[in-house]
Protein backbone atom coordinates (compact mmCIF):
# COMPACT_ATOMS: atom_id res chain seq x y z
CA UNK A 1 102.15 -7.50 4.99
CA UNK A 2 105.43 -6.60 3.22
CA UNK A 3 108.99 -6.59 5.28
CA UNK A 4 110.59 -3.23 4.62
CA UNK A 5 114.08 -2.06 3.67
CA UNK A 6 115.54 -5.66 2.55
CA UNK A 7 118.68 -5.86 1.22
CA UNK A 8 118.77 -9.30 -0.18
CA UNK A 9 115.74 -12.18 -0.84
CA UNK A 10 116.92 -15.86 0.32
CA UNK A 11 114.91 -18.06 -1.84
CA UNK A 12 114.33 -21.21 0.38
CA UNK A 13 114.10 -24.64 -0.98
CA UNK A 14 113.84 -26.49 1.56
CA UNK A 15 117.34 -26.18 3.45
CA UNK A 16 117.84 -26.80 7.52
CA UNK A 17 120.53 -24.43 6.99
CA UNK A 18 118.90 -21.21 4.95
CA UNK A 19 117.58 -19.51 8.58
CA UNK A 20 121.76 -20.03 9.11
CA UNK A 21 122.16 -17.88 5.53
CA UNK A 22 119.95 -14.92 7.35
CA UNK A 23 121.70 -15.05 10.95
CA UNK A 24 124.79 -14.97 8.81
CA UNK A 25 123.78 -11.73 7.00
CA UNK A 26 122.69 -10.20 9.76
CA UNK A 27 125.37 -10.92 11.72
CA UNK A 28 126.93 -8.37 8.94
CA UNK A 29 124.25 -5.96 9.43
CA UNK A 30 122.19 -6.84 6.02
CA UNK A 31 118.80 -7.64 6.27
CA UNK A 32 117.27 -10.09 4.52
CA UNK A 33 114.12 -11.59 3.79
CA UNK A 34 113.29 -15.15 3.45
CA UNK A 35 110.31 -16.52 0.58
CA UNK A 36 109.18 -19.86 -0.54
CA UNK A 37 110.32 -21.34 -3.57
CA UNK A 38 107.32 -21.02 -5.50
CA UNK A 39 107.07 -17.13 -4.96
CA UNK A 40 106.50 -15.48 -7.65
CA UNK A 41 108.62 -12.63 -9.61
CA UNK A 42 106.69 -10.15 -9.07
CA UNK A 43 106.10 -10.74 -5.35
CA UNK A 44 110.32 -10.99 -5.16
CA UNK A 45 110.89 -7.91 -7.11
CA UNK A 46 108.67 -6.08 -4.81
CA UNK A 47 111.23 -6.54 -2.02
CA UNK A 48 113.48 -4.31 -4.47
CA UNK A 49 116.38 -6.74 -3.57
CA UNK A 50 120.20 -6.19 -4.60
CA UNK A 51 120.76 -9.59 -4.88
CA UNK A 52 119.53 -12.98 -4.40
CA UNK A 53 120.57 -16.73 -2.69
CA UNK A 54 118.92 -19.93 -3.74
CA UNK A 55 119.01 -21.60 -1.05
CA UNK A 56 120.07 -25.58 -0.50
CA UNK A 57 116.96 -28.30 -0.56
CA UNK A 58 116.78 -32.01 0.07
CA UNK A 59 115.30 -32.93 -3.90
CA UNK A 60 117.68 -33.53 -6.66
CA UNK A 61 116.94 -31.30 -9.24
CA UNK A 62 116.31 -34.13 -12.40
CA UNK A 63 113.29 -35.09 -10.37
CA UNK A 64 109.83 -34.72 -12.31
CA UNK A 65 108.56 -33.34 -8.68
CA UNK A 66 111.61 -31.60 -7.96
CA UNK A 67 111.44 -28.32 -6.37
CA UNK A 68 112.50 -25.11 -8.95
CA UNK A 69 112.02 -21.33 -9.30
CA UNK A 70 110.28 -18.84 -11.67
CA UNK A 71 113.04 -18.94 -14.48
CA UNK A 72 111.82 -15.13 -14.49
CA UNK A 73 113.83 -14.84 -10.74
CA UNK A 74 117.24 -14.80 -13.13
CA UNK A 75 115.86 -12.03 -15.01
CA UNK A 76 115.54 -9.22 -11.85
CA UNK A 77 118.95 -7.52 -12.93
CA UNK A 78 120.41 -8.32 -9.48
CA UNK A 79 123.18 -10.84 -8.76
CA UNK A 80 122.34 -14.47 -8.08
CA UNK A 81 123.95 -16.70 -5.54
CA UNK A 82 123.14 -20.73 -5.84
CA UNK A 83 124.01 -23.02 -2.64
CA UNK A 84 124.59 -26.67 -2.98
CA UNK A 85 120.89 -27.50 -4.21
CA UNK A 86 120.37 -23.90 -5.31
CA UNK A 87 123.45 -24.29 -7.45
CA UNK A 88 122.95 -26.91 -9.47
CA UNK A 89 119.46 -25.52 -9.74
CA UNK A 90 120.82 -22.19 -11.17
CA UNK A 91 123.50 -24.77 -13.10
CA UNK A 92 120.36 -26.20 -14.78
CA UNK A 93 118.12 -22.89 -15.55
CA UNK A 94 120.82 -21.48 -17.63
CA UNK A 95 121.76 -24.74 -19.69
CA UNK A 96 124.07 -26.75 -17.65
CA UNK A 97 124.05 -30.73 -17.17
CA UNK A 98 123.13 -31.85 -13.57
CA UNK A 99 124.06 -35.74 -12.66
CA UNK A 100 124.25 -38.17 -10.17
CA UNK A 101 127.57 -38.47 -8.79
CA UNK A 102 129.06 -41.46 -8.63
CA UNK A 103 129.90 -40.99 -4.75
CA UNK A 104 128.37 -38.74 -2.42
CA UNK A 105 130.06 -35.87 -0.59
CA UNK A 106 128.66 -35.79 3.12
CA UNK A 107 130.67 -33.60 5.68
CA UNK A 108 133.79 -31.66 5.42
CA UNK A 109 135.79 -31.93 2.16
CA UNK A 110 138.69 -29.81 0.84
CA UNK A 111 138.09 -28.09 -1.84
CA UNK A 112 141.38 -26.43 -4.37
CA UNK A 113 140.84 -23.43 -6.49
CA UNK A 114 140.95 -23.70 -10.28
CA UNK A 115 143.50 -20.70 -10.35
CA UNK A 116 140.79 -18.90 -12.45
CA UNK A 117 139.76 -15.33 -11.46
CA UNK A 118 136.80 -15.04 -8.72
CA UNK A 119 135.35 -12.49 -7.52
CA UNK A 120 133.82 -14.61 -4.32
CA UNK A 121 136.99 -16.98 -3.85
CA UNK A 122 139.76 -13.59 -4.06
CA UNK A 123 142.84 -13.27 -2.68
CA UNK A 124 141.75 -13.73 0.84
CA UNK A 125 140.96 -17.15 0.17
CA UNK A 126 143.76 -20.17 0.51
CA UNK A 127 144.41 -22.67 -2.79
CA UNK A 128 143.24 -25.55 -0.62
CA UNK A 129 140.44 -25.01 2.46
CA UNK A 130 138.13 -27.47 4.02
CA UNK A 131 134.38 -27.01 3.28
CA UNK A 132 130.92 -28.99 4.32
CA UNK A 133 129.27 -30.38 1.35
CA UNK A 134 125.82 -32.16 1.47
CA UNK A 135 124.78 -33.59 -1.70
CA UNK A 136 124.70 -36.87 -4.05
CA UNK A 137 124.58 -34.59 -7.29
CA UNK A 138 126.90 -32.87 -9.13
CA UNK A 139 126.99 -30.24 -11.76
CA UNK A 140 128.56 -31.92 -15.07
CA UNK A 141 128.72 -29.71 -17.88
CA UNK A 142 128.86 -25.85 -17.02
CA UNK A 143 126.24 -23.07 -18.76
CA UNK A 144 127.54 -21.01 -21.23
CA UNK A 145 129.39 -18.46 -19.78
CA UNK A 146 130.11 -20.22 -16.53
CA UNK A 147 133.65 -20.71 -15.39
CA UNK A 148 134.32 -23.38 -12.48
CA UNK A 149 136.80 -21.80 -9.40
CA UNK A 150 137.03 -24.71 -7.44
CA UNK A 151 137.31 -28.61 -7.59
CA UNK A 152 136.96 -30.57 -5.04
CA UNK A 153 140.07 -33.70 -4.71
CA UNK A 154 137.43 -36.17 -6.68
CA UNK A 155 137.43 -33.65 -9.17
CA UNK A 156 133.87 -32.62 -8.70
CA UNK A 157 133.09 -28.92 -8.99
CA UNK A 158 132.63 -27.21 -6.53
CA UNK A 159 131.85 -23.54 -7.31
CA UNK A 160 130.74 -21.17 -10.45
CA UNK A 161 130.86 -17.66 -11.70
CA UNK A 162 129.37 -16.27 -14.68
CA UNK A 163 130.84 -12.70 -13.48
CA UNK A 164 129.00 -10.70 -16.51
CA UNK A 165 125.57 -12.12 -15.67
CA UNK A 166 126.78 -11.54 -11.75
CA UNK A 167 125.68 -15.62 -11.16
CA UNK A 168 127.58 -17.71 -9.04
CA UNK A 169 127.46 -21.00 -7.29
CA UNK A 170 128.56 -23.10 -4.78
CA UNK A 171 128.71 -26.63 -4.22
CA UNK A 172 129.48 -25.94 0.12
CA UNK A 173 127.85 -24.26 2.44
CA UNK A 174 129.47 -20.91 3.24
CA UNK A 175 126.86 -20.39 5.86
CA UNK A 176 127.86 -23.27 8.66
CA UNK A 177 131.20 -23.12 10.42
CA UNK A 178 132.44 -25.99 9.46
CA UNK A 179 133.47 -24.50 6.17
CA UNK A 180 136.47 -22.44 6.62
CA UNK A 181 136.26 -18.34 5.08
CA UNK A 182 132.55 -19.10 4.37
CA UNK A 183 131.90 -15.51 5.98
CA UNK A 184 133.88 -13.84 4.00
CA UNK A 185 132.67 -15.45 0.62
CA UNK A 186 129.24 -14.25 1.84
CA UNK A 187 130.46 -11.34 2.62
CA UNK A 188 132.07 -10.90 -0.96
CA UNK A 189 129.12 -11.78 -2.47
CA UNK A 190 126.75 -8.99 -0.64
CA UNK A 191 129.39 -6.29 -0.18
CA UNK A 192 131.53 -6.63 -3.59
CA UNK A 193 129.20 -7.77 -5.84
CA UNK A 194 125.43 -6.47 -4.86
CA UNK A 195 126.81 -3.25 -2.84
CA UNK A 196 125.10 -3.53 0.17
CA UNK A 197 126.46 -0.66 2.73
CA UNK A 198 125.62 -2.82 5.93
CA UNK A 199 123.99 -0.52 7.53
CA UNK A 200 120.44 -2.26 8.36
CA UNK A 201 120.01 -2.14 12.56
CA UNK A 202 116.97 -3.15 14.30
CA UNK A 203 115.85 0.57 15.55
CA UNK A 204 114.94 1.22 11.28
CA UNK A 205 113.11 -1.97 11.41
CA UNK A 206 110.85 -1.18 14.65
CA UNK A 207 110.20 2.12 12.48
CA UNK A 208 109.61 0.71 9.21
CA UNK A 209 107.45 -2.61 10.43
CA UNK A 210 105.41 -0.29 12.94
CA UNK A 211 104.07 1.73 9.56
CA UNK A 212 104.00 -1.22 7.59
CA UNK A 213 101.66 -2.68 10.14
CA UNK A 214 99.54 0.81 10.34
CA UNK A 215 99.02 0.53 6.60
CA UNK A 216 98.33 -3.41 6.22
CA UNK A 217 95.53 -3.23 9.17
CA UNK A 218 94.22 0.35 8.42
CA UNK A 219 91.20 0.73 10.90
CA UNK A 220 90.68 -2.31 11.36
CA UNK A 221 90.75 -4.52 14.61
CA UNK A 222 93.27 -7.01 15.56
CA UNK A 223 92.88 -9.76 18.08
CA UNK A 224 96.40 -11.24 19.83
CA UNK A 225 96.32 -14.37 21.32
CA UNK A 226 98.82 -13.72 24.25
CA UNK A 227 101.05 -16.59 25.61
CA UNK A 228 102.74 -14.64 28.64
CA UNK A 229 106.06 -15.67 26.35
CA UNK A 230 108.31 -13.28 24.76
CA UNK A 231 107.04 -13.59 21.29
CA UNK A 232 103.63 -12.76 21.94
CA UNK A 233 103.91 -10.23 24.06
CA UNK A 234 106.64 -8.63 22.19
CA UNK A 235 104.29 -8.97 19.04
CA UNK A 236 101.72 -6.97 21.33
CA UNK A 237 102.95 -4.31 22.13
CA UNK A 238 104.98 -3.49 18.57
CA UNK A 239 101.18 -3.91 17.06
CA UNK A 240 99.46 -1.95 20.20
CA UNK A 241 102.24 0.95 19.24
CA UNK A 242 100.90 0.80 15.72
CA UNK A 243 97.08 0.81 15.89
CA UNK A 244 96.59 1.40 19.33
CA UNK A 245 93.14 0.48 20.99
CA UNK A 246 92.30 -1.56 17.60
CA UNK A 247 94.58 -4.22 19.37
CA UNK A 248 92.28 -6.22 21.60
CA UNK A 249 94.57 -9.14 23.11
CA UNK A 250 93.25 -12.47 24.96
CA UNK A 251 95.15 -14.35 27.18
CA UNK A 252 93.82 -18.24 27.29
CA UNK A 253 94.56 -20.22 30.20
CA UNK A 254 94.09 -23.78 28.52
CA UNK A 255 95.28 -25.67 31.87
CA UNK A 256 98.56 -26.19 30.16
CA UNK A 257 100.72 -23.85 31.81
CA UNK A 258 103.38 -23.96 34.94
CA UNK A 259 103.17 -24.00 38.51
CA UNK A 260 100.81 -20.07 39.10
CA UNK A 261 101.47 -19.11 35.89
CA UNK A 262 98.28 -17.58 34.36
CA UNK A 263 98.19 -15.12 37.60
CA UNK A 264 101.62 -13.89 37.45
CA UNK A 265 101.10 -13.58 33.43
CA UNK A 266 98.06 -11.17 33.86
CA UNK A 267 99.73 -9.44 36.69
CA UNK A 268 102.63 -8.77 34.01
CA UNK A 269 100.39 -7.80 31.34
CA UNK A 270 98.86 -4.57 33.51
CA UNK A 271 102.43 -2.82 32.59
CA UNK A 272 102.08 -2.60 29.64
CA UNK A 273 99.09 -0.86 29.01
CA UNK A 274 97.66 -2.81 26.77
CA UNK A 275 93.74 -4.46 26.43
CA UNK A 276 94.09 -7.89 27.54
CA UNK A 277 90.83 -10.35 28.05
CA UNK A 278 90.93 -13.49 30.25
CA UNK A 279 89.52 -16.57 29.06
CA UNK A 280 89.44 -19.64 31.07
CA UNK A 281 88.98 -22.44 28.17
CA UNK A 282 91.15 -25.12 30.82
CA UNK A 283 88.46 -27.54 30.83
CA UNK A 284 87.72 -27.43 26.99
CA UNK A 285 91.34 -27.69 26.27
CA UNK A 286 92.06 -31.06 28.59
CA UNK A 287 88.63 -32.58 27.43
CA UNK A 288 89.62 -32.38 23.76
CA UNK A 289 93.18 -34.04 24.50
CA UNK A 290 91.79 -36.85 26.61
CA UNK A 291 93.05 -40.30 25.44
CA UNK A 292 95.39 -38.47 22.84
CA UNK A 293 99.14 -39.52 22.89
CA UNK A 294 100.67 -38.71 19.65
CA UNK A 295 102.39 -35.22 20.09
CA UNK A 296 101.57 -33.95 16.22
CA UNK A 297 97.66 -34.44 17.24
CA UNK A 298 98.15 -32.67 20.51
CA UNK A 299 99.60 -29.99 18.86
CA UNK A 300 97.00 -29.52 15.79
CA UNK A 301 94.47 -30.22 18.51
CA UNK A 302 95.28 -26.96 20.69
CA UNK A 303 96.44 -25.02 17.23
CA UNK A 304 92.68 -25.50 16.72
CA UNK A 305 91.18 -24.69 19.41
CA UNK A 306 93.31 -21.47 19.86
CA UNK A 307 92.08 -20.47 17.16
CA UNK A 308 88.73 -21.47 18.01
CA UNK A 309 88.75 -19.48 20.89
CA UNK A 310 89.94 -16.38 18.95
CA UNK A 311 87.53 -16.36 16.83
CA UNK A 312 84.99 -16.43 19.53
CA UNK A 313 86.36 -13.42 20.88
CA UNK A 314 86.53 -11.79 17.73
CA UNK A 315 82.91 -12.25 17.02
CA UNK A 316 82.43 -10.07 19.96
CA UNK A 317 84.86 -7.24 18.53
CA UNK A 318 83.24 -5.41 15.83
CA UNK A 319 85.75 -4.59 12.68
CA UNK A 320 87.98 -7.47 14.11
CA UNK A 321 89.92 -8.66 10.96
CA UNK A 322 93.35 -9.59 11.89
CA UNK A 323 94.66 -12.57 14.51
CA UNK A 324 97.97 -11.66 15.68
CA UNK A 325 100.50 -14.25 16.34
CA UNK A 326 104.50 -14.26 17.62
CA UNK A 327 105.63 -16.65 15.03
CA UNK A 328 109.52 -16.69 14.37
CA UNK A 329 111.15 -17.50 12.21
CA UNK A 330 112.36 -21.11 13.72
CA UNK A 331 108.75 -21.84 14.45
CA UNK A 332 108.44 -21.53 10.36
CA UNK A 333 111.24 -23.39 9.54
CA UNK A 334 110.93 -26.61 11.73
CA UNK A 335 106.95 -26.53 11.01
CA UNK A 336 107.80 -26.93 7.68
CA UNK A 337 104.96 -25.32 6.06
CA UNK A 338 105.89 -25.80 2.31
CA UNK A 339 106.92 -28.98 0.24
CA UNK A 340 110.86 -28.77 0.47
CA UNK A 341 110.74 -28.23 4.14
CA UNK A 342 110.99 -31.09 6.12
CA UNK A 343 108.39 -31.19 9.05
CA UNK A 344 110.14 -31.56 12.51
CA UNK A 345 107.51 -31.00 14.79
CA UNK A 346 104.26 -28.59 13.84
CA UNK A 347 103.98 -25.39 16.15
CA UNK A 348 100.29 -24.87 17.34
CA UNK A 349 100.78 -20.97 15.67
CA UNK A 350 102.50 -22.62 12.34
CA UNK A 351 101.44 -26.33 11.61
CA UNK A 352 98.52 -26.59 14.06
CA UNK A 353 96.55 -24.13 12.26
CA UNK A 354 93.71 -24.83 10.28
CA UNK A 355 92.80 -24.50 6.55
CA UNK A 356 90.06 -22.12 6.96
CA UNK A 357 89.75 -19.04 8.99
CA UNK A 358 88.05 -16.10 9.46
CA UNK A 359 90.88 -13.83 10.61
CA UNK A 360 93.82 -13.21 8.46
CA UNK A 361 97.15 -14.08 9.72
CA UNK A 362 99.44 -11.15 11.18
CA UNK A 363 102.97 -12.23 12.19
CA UNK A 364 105.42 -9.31 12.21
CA UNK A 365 108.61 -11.16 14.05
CA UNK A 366 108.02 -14.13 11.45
CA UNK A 367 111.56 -13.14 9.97
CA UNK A 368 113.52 -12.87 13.10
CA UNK A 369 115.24 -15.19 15.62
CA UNK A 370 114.57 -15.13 19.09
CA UNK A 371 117.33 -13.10 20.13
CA UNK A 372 116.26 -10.69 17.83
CA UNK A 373 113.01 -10.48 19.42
CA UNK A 374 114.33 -9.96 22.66
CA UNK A 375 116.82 -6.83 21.25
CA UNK A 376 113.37 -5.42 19.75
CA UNK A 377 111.60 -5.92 23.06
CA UNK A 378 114.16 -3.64 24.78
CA UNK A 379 114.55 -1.10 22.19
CA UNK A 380 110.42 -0.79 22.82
CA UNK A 381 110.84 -0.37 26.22
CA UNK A 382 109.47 -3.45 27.58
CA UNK A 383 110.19 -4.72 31.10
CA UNK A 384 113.27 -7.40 31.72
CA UNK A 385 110.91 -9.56 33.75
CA UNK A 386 109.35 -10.27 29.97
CA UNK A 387 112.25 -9.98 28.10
CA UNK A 388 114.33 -12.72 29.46
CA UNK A 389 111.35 -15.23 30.42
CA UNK A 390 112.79 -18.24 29.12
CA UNK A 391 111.02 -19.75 26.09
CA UNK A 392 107.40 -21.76 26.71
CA UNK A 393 106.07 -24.10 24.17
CA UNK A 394 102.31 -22.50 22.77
CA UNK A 395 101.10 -26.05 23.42
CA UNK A 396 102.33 -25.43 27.05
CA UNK A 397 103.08 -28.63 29.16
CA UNK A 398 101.07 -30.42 26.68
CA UNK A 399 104.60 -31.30 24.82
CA UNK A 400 106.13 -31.97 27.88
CA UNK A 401 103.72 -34.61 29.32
CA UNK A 402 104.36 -37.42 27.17
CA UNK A 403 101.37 -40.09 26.64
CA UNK A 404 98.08 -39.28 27.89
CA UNK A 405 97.08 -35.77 29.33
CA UNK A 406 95.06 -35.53 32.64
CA UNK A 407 94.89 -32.72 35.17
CA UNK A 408 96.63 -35.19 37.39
CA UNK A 409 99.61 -35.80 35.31
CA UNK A 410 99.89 -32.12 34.73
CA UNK A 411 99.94 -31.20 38.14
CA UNK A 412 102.61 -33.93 38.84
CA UNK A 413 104.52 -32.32 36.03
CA UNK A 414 103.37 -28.41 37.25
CA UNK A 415 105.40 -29.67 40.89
CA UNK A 416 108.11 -31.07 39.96
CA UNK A 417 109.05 -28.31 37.09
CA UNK A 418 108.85 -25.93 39.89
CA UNK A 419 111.28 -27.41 42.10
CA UNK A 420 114.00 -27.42 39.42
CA UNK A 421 113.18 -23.90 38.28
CA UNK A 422 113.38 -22.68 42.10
CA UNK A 423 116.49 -24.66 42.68
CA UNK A 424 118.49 -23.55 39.69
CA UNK A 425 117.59 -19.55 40.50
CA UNK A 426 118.56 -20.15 44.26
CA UNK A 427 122.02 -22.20 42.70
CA UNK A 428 122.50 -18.52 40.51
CA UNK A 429 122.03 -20.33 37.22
CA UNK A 430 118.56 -19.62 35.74
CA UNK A 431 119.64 -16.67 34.58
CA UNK A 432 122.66 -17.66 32.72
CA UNK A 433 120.40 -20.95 31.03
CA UNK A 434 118.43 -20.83 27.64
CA UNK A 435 115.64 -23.05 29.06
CA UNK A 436 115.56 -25.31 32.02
CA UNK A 437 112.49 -27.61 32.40
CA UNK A 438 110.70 -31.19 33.40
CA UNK A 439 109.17 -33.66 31.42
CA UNK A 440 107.13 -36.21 32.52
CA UNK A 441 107.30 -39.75 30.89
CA UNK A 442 104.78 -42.35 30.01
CA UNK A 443 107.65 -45.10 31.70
CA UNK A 444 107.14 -46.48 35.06
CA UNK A 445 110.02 -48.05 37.32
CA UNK A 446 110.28 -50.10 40.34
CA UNK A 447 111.02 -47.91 43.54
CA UNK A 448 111.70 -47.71 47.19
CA UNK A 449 110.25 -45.31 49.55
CA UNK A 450 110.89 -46.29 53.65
CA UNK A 451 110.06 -49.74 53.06
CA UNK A 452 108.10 -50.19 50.63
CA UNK A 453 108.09 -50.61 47.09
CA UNK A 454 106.99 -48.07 44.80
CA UNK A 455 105.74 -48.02 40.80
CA UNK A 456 105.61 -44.18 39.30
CA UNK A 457 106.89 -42.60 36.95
CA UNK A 458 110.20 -40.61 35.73
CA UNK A 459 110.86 -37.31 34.80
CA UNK A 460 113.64 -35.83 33.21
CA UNK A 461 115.78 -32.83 33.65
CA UNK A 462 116.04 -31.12 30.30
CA UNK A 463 118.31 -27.81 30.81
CA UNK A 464 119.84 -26.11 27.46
CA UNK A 465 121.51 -23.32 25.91
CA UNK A 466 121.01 -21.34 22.58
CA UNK A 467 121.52 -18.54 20.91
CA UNK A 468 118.37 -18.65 18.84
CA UNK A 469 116.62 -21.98 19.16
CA UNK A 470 117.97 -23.31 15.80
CA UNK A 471 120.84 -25.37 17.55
CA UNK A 472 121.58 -26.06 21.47
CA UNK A 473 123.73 -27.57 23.74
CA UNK A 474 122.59 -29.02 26.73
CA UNK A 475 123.54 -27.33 30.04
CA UNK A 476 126.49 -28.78 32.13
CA UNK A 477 124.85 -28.23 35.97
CA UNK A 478 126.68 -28.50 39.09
CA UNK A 479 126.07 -31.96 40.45
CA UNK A 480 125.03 -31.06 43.81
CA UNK A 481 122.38 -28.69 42.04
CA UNK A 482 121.09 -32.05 40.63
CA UNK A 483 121.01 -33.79 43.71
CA UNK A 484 119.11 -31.49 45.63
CA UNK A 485 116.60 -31.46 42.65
CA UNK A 486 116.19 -35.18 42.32
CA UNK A 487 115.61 -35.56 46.13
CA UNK A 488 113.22 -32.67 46.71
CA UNK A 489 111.29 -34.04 43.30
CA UNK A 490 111.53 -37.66 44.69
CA UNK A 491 110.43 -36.99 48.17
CA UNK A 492 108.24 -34.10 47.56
CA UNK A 493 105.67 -35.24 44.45
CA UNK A 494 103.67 -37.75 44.77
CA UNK A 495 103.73 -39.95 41.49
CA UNK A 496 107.55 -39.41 40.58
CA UNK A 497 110.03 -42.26 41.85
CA UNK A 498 112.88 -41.73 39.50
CA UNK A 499 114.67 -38.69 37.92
CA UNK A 500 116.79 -38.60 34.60
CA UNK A 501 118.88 -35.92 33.04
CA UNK A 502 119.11 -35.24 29.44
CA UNK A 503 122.25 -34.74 28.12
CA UNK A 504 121.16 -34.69 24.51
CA UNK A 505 121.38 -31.61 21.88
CA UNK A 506 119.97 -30.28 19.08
CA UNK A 507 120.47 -31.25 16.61
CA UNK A 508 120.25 -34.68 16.82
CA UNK A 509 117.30 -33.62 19.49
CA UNK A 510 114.86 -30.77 19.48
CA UNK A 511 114.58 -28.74 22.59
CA UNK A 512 111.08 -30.28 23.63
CA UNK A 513 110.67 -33.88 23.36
CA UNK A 514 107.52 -33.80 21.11
């Protein structure tokens, strides 16, 4: 299934930052869309871009194994823009001399311009500005045609233009705010020098992905695996008001959820009108993770037998072709699905799937961040009770019971993540916080309850904010807030002696511990 009405294709090799290059873009009202390094030409040129950005990437580019592009890509007639890996890639394609540097440039550096004329570093731009570099090679000897704009003090360059071929590079990344005017170089590269008009909104893209997904699934069936999160249910119903009844959704309760959960999900669901099945696979789900500890096997484990389970159900739905999933675009990126992107932690809808299956994959919101999905949810009409739902790990409290899983450990967890949800909505703050929840730790510590001693376990407070799950900050909360929930916790569950707050965010951390 094709993304309609792109503007320009980010070519990703590998980069934590390139989701950053799309939020920046659409921040400017171009839409992008966002391939794999070892797409082809033909599959690029069917997104009838204006231009193109190669993305940064963790290889160096004299590697045998390194990562690299279809030469072809430079041969699509539209502009190219190379970032810090991506440049001296594009340096090298067209006859430059990539080398090691003999230092490394690691955080903010200020750059100078070469006084020669650039059409991405204009007028706008100071001589001298502070940029983040990230890289231990350099670009040596320039292509043919190149010209260099900027050095940085150790004389390395630092951006390139080749303004007849419409190629340019550069060293920094314009897309993180650390470097100063990187929006507006973007924005000179996508306004001045492809001619995009800015004009992309989300409405055109409801329209244009709800007829891309009538033509990719013709009369087919699709079966959705629904969550009760936003993704998934957004997912649903943008599908359901493409092929209507050929959307049969199944909601699995895999004993992984919060405190009531799967009966206030289905409740939900009967608002929206669409055909949702209930499948109560609890006790398959916790035998299969018994004795398991190590988070990436949990979450292959219940990737697995999702998709187990969907298949099951499908077998029962005649012309069933299609599994639906709410994959975003952070779930891609932090799964890290192709060599040159690092794996962080494998989502069970991403990473947990496996090799074979007998559904194809649907993922319509795969290019979009979570706010995103939550604008598209209310420009469909969906209820706010769905729409703001906090996000919920597909592996459910599975990631947020660390060590073994047992139904007794998960209702400890289930009780205690209640209490802090209930107090921080009574405090006024639930609302106002990205995600608030428990986790329950594998640690033991010596207590005191009345008079006697106690030996349970912690759990911490984990309460963050985002704008799109890519970054975070953790949540300052009111102390008293905390105090009431560590004494309700404390004197309420049974298991839980001792509770922690973490004040930790991402990066270094992710949002869930595993």
């Amino acid at each position: 299934m094709k993304t309609i009405n792109q503007n320009i294709v980010i070519i990703n090799c590998g980069s934590q930052f390139t989701q950053l290059i799309a939020r920046r873009l659409r921040e400017m009202k171009i839409h992008s869309v966002i391939l794999n390094w070892d797409s082809s030409p033909e599959k690029i040129k069917s997104y009838s871009p204006k231009g193109l950005i190669i993305s940064g990437g963790p290889d160096s580019v004299n590697d045998p194994d390194a990562i690299t592009v279809d030469p072809e890509i430079l041969n699509t007639g539209c502009p190219v823009l190379g970032i810090c890996y991506g440049m001296q890639l594009l340096a090298k394609l067209t006859g430059g001399t990539v080398t090691a540097g003999t230092s490394r440039e690691y955080g903010v550096t200020k750059i100078q311009k070469t006084g020669n004329d650039s059409l991405l570093l204009g007028e706008n731009i100071p001589q001298s500005m502070n940029v983040l570099m990230s890289h231990g090679d350099n670009v040596s000897e320039l292509p043919e045609g190149f010209k260099a704009t900027s050095l940085t003090d150790s004389h390395i360059i630092s951006s390139i233009e080749d303004t007849q071929r419409k190629f340019f590079g550069l060293q920094f990344h314009p897309e993180v705010i650390h470097t100063e005017h990187g929006n507006y170089i973007l924005r000179s590269f996508v306004f001045k020098v492809c001619g995009c008009s800015g004009d992309w909104n989300l409405s055109d893209w409801v329209d244009g992905m709800t007829a891309s997904i009538r033509e990719t699934v013709g009369s087919s069936k699709v079966v959705c695996g629904l969550s009760g999160g936003v993704d998934s249910s957004v997912s649903a119903v943008l599908v359901h008001r493409a092929v209507g009844d050929n959307l049969q959704c199944v909601f699995v309760n895999h004993g992984l959820m919060r405190l009531n959960e799967p009966e206030a999900v289905m409740k939900e669901y009967d608002s929206l009108g669409l055909n949702v099945k209930y499948v109560d696979a609890s006790e398959l789900f916790l035998k299969e993770l018994a004795g398991v500890t190590d988070p990436e096997q949990k979450r292959k484990i219940i990737g697995r037998l999702f998709i187990d389970v969907f298949e099951a159900e499908a077998k029962k739905i005649e012309g069933a072709e299609w599994l639906l999933q709410g994959t975003i675009y952070p779930d891609v990126i932090e799964s890290g699905t192709k060599k040159g992107s690092a794996l962080i932690k494998s989502h069970h809808n991403v990473g947990g799937l496996p090799e074979k299956m007998n559904l194809k994959l649907l993922e319509p919101l795969r290019d979009l961040f979570k706010d995103e999905v939550r604008r598209l949810g209310r420009i469909i009409g969906m209820p706010d009770e769905i729409i703001n739902r906090q996000p919920f790990p597909g592996p459910g409290l599975a990631v947020r019971c660390l060590g073994e899983i047992t139904k007794d450990r998960l209702d400890t967890l289930r009780a205690a993540d209640a209490i802090f949800r209930e107090e921080l909505k009574s405090a006024g703050l639930y609302a106002g916080i990205w995600q608030a929840f428990c986790v329950l730790l594998p640690v033991k510590s010596v207590g005191v309850m009345g008079d006697s001693r106690t030996y349970s376990e912690a759990v911490v407070l984990r309460a963050i904010n985002s704008q799109d799950a890519m970054t975070a900050e953790w949540s300052r909360i009111d102390y008293d807030v905390l105090d009431r929930v560590s004494k309700r916790i404390c004197n309420e569950v049974r298991g839980i002696n001792r509770v922690v707050l973490d004040v930790t965010s991402k990066p270094p951390a992710t949002i869930e511990w595993e």
